[in-house]
Protein backbone atom coordinates (compact mmCIF):
# COMPACT_ATOMS: atom_id res chain seq x y z
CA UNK A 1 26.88 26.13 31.02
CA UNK A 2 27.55 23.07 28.97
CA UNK A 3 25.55 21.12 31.13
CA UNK A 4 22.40 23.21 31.15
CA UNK A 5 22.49 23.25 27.40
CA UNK A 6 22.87 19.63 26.79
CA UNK A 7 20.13 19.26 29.14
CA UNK A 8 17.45 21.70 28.04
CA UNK A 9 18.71 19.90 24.26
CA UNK A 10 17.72 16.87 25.65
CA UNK A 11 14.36 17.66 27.64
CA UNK A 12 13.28 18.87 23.88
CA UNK A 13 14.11 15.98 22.12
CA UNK A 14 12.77 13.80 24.58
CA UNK A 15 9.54 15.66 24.38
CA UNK A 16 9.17 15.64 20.82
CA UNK A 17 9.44 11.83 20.80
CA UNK A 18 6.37 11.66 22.64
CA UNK A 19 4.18 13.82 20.65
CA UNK A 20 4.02 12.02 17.01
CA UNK A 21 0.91 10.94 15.29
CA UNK A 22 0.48 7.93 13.95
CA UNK A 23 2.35 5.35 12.51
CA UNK A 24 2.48 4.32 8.90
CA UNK A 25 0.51 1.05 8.12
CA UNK A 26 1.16 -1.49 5.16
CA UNK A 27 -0.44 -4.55 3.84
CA UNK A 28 1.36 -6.44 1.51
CA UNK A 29 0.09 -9.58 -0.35
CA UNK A 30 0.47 -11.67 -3.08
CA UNK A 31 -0.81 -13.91 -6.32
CA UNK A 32 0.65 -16.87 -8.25
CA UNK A 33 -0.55 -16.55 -11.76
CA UNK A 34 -0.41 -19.60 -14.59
CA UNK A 35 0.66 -16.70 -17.32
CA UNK A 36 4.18 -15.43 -18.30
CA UNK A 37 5.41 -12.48 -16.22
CA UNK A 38 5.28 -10.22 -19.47
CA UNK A 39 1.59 -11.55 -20.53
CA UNK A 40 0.86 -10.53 -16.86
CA UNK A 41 2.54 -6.97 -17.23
CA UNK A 42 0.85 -6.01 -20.15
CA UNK A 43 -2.24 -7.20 -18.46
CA UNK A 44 -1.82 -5.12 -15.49
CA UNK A 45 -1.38 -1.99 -17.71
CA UNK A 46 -4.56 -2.83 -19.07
CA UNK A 47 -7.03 -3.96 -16.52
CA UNK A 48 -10.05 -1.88 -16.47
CA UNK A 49 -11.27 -2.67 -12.70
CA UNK A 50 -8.29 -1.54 -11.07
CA UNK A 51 -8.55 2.04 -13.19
CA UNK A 52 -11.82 2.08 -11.68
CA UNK A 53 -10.60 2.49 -7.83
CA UNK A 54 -6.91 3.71 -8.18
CA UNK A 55 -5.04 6.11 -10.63
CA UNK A 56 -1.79 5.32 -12.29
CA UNK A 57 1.18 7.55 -10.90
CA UNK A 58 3.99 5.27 -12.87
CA UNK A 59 4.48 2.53 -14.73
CA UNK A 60 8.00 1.51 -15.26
CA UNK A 61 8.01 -1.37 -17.39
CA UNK A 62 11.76 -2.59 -17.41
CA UNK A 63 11.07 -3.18 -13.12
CA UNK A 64 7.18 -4.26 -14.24
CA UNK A 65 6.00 -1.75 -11.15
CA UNK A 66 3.15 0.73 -11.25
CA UNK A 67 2.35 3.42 -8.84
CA UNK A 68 -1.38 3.95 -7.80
CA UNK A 69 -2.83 5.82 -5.66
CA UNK A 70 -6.31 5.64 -4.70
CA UNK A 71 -9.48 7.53 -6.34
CA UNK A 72 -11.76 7.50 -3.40
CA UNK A 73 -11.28 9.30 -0.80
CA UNK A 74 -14.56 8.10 1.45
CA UNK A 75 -12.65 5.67 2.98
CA UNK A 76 -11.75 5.25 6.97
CA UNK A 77 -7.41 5.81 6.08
CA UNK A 78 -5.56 8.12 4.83
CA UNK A 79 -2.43 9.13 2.22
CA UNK A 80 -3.02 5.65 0.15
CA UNK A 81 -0.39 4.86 -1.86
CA UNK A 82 0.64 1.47 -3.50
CA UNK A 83 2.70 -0.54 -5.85
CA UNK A 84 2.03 -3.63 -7.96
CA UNK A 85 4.87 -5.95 -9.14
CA UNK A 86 5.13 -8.73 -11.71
CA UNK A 87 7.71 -11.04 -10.82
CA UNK A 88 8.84 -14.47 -12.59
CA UNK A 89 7.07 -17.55 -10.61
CA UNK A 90 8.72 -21.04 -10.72
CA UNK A 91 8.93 -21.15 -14.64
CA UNK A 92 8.61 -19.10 -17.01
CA UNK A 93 5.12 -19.56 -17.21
CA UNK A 94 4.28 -18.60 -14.10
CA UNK A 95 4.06 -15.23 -12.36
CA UNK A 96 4.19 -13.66 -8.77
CA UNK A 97 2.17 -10.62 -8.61
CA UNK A 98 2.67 -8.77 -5.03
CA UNK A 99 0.60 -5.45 -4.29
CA UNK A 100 2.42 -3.24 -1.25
CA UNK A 101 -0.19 -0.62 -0.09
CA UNK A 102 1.03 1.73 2.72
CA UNK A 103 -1.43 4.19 4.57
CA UNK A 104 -2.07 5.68 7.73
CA UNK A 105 -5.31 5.56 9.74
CA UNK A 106 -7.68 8.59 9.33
CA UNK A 107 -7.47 10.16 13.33
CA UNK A 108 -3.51 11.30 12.99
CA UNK A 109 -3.91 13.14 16.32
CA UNK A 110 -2.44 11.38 19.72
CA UNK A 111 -4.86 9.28 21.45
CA UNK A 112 -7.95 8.93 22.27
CA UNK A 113 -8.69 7.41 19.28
CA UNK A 114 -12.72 7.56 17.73
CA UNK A 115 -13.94 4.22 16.88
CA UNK A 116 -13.50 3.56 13.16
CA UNK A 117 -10.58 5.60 12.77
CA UNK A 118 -7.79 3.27 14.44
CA UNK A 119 -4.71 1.06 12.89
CA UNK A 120 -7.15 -1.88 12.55
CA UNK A 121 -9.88 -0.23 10.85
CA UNK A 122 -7.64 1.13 8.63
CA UNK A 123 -5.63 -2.46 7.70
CA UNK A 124 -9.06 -4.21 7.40
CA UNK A 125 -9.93 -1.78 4.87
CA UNK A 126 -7.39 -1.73 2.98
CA UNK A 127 -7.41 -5.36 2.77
CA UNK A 128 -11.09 -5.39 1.72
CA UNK A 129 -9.05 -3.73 -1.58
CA UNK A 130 -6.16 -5.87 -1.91
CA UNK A 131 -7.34 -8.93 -1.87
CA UNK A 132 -10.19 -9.27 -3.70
CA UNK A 133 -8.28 -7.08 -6.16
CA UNK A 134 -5.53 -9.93 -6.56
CA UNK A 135 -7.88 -12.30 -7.11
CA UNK A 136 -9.53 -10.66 -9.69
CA UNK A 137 -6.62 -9.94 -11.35
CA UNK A 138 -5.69 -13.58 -11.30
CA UNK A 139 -9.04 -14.63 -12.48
CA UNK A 140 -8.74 -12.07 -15.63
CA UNK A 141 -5.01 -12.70 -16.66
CA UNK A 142 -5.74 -16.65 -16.73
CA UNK A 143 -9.17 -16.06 -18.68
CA UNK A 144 -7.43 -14.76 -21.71
């Protein structure tokens, strides 16, 4: 009886493993700024053209992360969320700004998968954001 159980136990499990949906993505990348890691935080809090794509969910300014999320939602993934951190660069005069952004694509059934709503459409996307945002970012903070 044992048997049976362990069996039917595992013919359910095994099953299950089969019949996910799709796996989370991420694209992480990063900046080297010429401006103090605190100059850079306090620039980060305050730059308008990221508050014009993504809302704040945290700041926490001892760690110098923020939470965002994104505002649009026409956009070919799904259950955006991201971080920005400040690091110290080389010196002290330097920082290292690194923006994490995990998503999934938008299809989250099994395959087959409609064109434009796959893994890759989804990364490409989201690094259309990411890194032209760094780079604007960079631009800004060493302006000032």
């Amino acid at each position: 009886m044992k048997k049976i159980i362990f069996a039917l136990v595992a013919i359910m499990f095994s099953a299950s493993v089969f019949s996910h949906g799709p796996t989370p993505q991420k694209v992480q990348e990063s900046v080297t700024i010429a401006a103090s890691p605190q100059k850079t935080w306090e620039a980060l809090k305050n730059y308008s053209e990221l508050k014009k794509i993504m809302k704040v969910r945290s700041f926490k300014d001892k760690l110098m992360k923020a939470k965002y999320e994104l505002i649009e939602k026409d956009v070919p993934f799904s259950d955006y969320n991201a971080q920005i951190r400040v690091k110290k660069g080389a010196n002290d005069n330097e920082s290292i700004v690194q923006w994490t952004a995990r998503f999934y694509r938008t299809y989250k059934l099994n395959p087959p998968i409609p064109e434009g709503q796959d893994d890759a459409t989804a990364v490409a996307a989201v690094k259309k954001i990411v890194g032209p945002g760094l780079e604007g970012f960079k631009k800004y903070v060493e302006s000032q």
